[in-house]
C-alpha atoms as a PDB file:
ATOM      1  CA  UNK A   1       0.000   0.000   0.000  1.00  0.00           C
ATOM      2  CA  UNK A   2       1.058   3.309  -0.231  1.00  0.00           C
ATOM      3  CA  UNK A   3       1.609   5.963   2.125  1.00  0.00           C
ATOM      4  CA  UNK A   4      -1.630   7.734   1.312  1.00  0.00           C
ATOM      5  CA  UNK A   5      -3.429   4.390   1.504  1.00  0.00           C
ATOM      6  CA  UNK A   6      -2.024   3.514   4.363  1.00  0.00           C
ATOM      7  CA  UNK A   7      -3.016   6.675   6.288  1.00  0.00           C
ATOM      8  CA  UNK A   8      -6.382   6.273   4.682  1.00  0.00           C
ATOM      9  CA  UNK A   9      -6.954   2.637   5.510  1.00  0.00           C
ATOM     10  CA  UNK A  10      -6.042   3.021   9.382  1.00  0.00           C
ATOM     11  CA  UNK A  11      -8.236   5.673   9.974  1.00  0.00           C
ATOM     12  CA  UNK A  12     -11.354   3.550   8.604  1.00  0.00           C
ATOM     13  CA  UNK A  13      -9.799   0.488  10.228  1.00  0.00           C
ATOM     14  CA  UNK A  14      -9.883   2.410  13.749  1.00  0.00           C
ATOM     15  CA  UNK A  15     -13.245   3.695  12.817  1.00  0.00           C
ATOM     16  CA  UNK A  16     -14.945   1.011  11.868  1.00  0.00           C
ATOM     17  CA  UNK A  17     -13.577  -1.718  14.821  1.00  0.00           C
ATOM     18  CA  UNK A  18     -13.320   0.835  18.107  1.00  0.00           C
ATOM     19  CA  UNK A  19     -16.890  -0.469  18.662  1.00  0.00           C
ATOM     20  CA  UNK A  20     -15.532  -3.969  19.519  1.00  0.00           C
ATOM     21  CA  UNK A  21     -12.441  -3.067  21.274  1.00  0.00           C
ATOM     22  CA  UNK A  22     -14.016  -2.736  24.690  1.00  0.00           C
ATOM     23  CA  UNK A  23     -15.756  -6.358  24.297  1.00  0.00           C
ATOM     24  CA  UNK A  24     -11.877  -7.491  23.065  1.00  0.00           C
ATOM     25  CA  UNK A  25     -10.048  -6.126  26.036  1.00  0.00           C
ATOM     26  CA  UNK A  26     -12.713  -6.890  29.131  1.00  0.00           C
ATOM     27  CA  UNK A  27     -12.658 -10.787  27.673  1.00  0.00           C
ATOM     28  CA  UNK A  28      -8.516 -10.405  27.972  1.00  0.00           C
ATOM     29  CA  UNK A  29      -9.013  -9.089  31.531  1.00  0.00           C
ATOM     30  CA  UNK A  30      -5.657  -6.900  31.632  1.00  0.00           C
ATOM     31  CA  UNK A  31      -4.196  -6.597  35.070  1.00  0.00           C
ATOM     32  CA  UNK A  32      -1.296  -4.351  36.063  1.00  0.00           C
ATOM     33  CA  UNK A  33       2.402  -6.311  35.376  1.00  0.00           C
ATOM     34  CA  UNK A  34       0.862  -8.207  32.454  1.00  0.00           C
ATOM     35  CA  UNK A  35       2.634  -8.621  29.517  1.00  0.00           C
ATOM     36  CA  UNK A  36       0.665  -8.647  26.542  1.00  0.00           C
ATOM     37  CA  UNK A  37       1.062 -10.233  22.791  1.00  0.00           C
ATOM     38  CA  UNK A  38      -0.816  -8.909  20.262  1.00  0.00           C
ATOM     39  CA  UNK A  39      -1.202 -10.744  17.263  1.00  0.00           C
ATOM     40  CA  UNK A  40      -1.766  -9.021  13.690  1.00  0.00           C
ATOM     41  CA  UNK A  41      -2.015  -5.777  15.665  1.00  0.00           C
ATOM     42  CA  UNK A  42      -1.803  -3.408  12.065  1.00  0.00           C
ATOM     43  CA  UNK A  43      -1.049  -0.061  13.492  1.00  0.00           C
ATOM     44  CA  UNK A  44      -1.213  -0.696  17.359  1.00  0.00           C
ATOM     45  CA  UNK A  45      -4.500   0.552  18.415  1.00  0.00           C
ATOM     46  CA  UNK A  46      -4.887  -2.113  20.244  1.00  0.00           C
ATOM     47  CA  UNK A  47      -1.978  -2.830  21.508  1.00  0.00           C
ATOM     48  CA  UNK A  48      -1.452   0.605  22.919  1.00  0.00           C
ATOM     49  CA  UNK A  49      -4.652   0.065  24.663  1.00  0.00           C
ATOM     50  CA  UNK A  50      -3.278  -3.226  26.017  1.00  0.00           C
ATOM     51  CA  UNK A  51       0.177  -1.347  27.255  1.00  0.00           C
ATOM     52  CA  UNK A  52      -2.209   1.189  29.255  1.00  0.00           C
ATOM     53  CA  UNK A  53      -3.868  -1.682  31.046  1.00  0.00           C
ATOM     54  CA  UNK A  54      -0.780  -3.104  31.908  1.00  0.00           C
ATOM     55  CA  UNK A  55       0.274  -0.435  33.294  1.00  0.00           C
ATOM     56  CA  UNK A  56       3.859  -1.574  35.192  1.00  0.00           C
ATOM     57  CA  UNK A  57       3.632  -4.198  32.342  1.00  0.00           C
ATOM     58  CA  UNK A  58       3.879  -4.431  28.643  1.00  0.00           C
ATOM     59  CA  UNK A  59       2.510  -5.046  25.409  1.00  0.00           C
ATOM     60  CA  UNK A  60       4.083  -5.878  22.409  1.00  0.00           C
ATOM     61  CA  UNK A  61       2.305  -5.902  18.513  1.00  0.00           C
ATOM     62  CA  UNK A  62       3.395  -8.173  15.894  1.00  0.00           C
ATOM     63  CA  UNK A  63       2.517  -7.881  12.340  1.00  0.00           C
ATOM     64  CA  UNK A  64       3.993  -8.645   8.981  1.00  0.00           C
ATOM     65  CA  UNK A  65       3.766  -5.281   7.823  1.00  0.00           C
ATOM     66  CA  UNK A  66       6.752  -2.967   8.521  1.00  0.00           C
ATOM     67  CA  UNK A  67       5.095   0.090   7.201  1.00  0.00           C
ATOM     68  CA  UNK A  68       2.089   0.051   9.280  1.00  0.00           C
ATOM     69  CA  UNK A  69       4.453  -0.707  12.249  1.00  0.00           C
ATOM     70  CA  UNK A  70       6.254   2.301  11.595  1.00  0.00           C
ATOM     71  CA  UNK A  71       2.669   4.080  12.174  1.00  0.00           C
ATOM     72  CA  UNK A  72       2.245   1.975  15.298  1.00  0.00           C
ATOM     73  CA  UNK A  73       5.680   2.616  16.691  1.00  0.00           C
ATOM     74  CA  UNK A  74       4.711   6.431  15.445  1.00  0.00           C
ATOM     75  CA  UNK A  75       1.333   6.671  17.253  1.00  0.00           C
ATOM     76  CA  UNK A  76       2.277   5.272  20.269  1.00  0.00           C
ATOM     77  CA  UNK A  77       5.315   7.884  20.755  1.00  0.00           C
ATOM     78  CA  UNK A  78       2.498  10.364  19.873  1.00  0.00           C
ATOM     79  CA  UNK A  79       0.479   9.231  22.449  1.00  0.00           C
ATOM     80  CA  UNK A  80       2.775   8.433  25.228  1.00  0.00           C
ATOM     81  CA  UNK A  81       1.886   4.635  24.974  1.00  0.00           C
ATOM     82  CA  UNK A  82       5.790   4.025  25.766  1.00  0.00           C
ATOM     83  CA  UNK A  83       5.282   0.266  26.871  1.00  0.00           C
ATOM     84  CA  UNK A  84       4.176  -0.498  23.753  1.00  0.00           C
ATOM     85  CA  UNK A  85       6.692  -2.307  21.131  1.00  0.00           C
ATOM     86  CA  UNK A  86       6.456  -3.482  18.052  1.00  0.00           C
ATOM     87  CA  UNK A  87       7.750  -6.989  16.498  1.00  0.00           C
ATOM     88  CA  UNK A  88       7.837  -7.388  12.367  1.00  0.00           C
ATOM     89  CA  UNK A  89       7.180 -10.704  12.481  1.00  0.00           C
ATOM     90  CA  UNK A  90       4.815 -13.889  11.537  1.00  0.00           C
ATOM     91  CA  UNK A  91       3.240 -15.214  15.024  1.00  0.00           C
ATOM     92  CA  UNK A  92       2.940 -18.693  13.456  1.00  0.00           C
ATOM     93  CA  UNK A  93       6.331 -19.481  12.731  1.00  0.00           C
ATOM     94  CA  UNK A  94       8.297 -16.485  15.161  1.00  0.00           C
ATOM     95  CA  UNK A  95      10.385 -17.952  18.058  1.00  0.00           C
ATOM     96  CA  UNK A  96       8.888 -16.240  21.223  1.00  0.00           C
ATOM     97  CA  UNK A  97      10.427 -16.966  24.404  1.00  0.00           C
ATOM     98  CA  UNK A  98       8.726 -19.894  26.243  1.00  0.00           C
ATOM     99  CA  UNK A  99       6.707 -18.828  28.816  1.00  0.00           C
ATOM    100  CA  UNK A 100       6.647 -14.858  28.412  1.00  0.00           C
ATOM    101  CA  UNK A 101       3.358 -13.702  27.968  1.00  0.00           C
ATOM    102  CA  UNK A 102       0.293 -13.260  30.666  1.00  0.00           C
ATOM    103  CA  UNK A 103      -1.867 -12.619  27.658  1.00  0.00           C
ATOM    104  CA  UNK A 104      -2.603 -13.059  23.857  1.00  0.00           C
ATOM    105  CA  UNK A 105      -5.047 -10.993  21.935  1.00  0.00           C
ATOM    106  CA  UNK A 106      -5.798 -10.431  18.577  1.00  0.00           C
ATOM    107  CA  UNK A 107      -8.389  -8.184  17.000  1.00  0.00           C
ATOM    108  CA  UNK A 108      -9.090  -9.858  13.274  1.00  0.00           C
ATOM    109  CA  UNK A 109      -5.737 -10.902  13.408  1.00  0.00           C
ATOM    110  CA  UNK A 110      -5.608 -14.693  13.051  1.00  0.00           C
ATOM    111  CA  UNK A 111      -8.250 -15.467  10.710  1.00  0.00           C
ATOM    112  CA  UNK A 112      -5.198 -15.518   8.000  1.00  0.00           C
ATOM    113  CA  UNK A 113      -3.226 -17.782   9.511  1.00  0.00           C
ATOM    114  CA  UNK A 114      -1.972 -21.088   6.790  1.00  0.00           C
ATOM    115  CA  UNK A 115      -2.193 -23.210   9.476  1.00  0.00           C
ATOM    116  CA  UNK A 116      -4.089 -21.798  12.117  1.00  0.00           C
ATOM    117  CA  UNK A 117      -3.452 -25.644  14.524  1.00  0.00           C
ATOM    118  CA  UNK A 118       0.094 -24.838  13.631  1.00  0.00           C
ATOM    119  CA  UNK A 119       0.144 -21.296  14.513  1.00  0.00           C
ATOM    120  CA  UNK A 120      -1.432 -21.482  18.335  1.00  0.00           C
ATOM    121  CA  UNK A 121       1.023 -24.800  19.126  1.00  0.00           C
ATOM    122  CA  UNK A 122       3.462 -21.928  18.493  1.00  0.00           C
ATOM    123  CA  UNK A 123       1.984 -18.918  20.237  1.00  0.00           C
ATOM    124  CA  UNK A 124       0.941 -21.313  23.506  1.00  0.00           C
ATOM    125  CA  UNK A 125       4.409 -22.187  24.059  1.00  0.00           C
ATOM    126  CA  UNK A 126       4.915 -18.343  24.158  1.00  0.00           C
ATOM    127  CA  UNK A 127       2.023 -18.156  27.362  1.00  0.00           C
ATOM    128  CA  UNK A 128       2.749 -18.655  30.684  1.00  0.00           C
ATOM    129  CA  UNK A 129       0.522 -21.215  32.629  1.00  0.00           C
ATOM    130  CA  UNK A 130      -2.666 -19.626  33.436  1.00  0.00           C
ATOM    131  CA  UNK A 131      -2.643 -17.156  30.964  1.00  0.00           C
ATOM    132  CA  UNK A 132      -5.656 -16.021  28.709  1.00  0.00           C
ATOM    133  CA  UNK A 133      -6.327 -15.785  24.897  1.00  0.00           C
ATOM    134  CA  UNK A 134      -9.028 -13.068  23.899  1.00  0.00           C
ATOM    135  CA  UNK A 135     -10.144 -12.916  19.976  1.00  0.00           C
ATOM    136  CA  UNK A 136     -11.821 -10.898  17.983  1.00  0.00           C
ATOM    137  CA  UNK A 137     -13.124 -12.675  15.014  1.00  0.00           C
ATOM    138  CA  UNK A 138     -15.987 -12.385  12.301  1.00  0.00           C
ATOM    139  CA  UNK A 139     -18.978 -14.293  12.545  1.00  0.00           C
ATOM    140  CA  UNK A 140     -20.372 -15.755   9.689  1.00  0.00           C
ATOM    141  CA  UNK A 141     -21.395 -13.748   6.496  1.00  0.00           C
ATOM    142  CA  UNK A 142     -24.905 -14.465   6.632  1.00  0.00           C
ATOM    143  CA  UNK A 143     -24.876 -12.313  10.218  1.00  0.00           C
ATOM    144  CA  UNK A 144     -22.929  -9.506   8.243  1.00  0.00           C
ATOM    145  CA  UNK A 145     -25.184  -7.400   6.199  1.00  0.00           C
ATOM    146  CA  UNK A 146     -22.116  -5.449   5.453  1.00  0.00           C
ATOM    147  CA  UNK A 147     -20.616  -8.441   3.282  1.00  0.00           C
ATOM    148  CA  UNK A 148     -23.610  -8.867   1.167  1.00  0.00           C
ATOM    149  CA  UNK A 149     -23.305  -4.924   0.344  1.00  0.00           C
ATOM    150  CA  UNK A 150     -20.084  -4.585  -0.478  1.00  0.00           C
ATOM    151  CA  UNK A 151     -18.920  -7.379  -1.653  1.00  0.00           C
ATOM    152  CA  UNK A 152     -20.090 -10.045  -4.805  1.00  0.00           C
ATOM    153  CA  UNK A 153     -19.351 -13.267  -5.513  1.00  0.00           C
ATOM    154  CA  UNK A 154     -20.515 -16.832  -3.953  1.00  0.00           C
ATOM    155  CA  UNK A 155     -19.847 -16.839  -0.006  1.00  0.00           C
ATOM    156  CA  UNK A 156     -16.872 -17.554   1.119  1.00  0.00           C
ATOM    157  CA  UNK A 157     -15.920 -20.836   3.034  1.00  0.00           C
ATOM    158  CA  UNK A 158     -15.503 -20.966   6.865  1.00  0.00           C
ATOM    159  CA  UNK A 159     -12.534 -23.622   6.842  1.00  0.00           C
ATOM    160  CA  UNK A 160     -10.146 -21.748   4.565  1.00  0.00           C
ATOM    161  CA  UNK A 161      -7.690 -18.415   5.297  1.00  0.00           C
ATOM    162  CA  UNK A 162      -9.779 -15.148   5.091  1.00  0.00           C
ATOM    163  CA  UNK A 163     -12.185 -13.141   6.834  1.00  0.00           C
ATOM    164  CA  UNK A 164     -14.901 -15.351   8.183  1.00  0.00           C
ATOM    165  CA  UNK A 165     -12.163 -18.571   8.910  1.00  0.00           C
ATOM    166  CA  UNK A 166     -12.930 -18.445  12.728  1.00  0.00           C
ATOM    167  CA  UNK A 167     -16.793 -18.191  12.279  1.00  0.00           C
ATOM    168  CA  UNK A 168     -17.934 -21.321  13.104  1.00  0.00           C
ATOM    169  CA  UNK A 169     -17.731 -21.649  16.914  1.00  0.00           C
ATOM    170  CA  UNK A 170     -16.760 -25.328  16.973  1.00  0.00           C
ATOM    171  CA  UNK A 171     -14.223 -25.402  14.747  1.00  0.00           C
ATOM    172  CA  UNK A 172     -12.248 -22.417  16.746  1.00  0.00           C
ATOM    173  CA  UNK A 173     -13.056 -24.712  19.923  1.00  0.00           C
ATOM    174  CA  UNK A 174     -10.881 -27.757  17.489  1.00  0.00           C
ATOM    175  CA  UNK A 175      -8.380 -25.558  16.769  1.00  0.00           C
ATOM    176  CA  UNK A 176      -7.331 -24.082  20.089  1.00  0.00           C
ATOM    177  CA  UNK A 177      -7.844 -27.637  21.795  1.00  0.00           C
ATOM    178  CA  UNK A 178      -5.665 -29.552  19.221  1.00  0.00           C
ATOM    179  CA  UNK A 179      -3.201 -26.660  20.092  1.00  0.00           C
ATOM    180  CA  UNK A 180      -2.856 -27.266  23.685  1.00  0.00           C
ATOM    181  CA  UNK A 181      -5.467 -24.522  24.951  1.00  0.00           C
ATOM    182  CA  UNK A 182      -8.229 -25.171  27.480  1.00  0.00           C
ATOM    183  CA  UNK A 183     -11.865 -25.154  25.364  1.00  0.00           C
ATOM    184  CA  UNK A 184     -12.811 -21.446  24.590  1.00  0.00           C
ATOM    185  CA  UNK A 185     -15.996 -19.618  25.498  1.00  0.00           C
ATOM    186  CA  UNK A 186     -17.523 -18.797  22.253  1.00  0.00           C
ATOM    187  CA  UNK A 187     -19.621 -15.326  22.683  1.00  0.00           C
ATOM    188  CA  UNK A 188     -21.636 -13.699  19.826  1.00  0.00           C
ATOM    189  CA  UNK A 189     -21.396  -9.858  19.759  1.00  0.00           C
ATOM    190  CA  UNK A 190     -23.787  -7.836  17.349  1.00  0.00           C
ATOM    191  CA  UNK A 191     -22.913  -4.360  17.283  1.00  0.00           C
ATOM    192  CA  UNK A 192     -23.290  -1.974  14.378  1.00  0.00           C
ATOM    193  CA  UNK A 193     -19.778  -1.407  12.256  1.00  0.00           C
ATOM    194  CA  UNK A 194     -18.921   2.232  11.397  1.00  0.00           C
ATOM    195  CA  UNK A 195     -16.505   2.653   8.440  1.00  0.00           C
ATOM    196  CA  UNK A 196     -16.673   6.323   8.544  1.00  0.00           C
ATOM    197  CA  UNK A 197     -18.346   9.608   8.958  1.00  0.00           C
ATOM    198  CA  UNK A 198     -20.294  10.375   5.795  1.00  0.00           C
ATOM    199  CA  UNK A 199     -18.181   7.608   4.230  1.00  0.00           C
ATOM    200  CA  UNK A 200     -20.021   6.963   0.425  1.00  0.00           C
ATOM    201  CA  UNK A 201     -20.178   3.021  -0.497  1.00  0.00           C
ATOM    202  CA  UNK A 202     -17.366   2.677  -2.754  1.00  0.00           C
ATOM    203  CA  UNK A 203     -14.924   3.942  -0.052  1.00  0.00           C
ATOM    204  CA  UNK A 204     -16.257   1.505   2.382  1.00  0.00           C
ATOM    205  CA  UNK A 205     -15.938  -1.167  -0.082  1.00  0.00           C
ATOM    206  CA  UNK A 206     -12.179  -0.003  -0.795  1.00  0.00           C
ATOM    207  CA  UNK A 207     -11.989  -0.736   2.743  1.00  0.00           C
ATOM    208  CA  UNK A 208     -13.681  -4.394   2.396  1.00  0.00           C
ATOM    209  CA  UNK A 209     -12.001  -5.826  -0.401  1.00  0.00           C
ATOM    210  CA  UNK A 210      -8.227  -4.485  -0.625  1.00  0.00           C
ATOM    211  CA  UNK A 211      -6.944  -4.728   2.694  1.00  0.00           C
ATOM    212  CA  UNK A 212      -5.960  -7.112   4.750  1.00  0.00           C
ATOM    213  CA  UNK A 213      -6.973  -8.382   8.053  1.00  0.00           C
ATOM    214  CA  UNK A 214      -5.944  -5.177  10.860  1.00  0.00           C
END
């Protein structure tokens, strides 16, 4: 993306999913001295949020992008957010230190992950025992009007890489499982998704359709 995009694409990104970030961040329960992963964290809003819940602790955002962790690392020196750090890196291959992290969260995220089994084996090694996992994920198309608006085509399947790959409830619960985690509580959230003040249709579907995952 360039620059321009870039700028444009996290401002509707942190639009459009600020509704959800209080749900995210009460399920990861945050206490002071936590350290915090965040996984596909784009340009850090939520990570920042996570470093200011940690207070004494830390969080640290990990993305393959370097250029919109150069706007993280930038907004969170804007904002004072200074126990917030930023990792270019893939979380389902990257080597974290056993036992590191109190928490893992990820806001849309994971759903892109090759080998999503493959991926959480490698990010529970990097929890410490009684730690939590919080995520953020899409539910299925058919409970997104947005989708059917912006978007054409035949709906997308559930079981493949992409935006809806963490819809189905029971195949998250096989996936963190097989991985080593205790079975998940599964929660529905229905809250209204804002890409934008005054923001026309063909923006918001710029938004959809040529951006990756936050």
């Amino acid at each position: 993306m360039s620059g321009t995009d870039l700028a444009c694409s996290t401002g509707l990104t942190e639009n459009s999913l600020y509704r959800y970030d209080d749900w995210l961040l009460r399920a990861a329960a945050i206490r002071d001295g936590d350290r915090v992963l965040d996984i596909g964290c784009g340009t850090g809003g939520t990570t920042r949020a996570a470093a200011w819940l940690a207070g004494s602790g830390a969080a640290v955002g990990v993305d393959v992008s370097e250029q919109a962790l150069a706007e993280a690392t930038r907004r969170a020196e804007e904002t004072g957010a200074v126990t917030a750090t930023f990792v270019p890196a893939d979380a389902q291959v990257h080597a974290f230190e056993t036992e590191t992290f109190d928490v893992i969260l990820s806001r849309t995220g994971c759903t892109d992950f090759a080998d999503p089994i493959a991926a959480f084996t490698n990010l529970a090694r990097a929890l410490r025992p009684g730690g939590r996992v919080a995520l953020l994920v899409w539910q299925a198309p058919s409970r997104n009007p947005w989708y059917a608006e912006l978007t054409t085509g035949t709906t997308p399947r559930l079981d493949v890489p992409g935006p809806f790959a963490f819809a189905d409830p029971a195949r998250v619960v096989h996936i963190l499982t097989t991985a080593g985690f205790r079975t998940p509580e599964c929660e529905p959230l229905q809250e209204l998704i804002q890409v934008g003040p005054g923001l026309d249709y063909p923006s918001a579907a710029w938004l959809v359709t040529t951006r990756r995952p936050a």
